[in-house]
C-alpha atoms as a PDB file:
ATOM      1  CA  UNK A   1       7.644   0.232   8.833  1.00  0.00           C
ATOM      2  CA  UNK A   2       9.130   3.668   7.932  1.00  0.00           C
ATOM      3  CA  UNK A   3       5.964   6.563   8.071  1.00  0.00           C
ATOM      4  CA  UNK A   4       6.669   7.518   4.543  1.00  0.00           C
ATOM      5  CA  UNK A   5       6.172   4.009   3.465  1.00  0.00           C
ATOM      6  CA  UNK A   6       2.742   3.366   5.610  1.00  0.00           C
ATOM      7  CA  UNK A   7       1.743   7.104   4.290  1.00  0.00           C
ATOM      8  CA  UNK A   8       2.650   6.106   0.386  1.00  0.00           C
ATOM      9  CA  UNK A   9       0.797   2.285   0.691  1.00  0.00           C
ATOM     10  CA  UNK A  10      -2.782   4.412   2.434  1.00  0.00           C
ATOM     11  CA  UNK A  11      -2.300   6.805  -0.570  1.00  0.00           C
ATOM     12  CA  UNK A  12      -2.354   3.966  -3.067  1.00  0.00           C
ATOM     13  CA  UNK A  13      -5.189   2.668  -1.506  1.00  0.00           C
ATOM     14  CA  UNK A  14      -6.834   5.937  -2.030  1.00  0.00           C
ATOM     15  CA  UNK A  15      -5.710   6.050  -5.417  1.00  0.00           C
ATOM     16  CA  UNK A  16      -7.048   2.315  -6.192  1.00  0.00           C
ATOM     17  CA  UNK A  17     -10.683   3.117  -5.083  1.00  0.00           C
ATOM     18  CA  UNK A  18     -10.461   5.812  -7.524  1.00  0.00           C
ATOM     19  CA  UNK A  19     -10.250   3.794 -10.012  1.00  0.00           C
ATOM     20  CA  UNK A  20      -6.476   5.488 -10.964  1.00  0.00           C
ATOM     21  CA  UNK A  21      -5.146   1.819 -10.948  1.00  0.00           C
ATOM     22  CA  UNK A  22      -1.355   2.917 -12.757  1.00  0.00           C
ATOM     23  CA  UNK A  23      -1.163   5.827 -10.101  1.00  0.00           C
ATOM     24  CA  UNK A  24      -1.899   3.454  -7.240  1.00  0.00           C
ATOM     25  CA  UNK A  25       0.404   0.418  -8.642  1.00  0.00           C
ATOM     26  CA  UNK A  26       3.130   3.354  -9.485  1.00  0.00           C
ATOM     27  CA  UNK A  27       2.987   4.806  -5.729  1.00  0.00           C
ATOM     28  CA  UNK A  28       2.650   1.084  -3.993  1.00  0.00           C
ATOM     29  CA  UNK A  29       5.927  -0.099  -5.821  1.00  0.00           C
ATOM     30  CA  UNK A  30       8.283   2.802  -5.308  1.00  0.00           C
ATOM     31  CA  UNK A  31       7.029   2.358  -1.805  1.00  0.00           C
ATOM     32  CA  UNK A  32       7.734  -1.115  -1.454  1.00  0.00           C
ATOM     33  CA  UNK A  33      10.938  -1.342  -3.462  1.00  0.00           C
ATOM     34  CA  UNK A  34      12.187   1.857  -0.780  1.00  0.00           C
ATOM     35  CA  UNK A  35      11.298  -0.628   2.293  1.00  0.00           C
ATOM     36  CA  UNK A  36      14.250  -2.587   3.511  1.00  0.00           C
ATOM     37  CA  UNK A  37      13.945  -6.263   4.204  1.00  0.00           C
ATOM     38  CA  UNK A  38      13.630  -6.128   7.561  1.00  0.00           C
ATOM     39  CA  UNK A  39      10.445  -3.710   6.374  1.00  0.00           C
ATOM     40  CA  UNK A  40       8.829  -6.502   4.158  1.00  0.00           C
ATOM     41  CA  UNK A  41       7.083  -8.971   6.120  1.00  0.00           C
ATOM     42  CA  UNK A  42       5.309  -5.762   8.074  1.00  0.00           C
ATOM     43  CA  UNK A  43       4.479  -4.762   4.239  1.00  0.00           C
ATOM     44  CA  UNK A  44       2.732  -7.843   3.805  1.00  0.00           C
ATOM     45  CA  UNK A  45       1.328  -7.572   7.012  1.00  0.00           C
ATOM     46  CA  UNK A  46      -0.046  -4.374   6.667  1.00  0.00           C
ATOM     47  CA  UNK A  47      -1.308  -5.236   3.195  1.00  0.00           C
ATOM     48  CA  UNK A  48      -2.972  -8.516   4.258  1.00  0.00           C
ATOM     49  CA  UNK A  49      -4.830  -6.445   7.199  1.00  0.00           C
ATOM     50  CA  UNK A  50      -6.124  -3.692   4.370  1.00  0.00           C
ATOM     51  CA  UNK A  51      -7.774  -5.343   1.441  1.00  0.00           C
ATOM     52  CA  UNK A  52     -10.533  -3.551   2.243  1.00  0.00           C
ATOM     53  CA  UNK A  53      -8.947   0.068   2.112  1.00  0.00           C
ATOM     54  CA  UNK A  54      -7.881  -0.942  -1.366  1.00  0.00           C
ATOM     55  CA  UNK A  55     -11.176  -2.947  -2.586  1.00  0.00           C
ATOM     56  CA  UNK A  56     -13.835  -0.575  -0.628  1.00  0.00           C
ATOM     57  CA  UNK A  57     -15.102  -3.971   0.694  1.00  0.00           C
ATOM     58  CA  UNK A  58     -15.182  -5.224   4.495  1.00  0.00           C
ATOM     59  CA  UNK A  59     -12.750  -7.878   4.192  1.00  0.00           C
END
């Protein structure tokens, strides 16, 4: 996955465990609907590996 992408989905997670839930959902989509298909299952990946990051739990 594209460094913009990775640095927009750790920024989201940032924004989630600040409680600024429409921030974080705004920045996570844009940066999803930029990634190219190829990009995706990464995405999922990358999100499946960081529930933590976004729920301040060890996952």
């Amino acid at each position: 996955m594209r460094p913009a992408i990775r640095n927009a989905l750790e920024h989201s997670a940032e924004l989630t465990r600040r409680n600024r839930l429409v921030d974080a959902m705004s920045v996570g989509e844009a940066a999803i609907n930029q990634a190219t298909e190829d990009e995706q299952p990464e995405i999922k990946q990358w999100l499946a590996e960081h529930v933590g990051d976004f729920t301040g739990q060890d996952g």
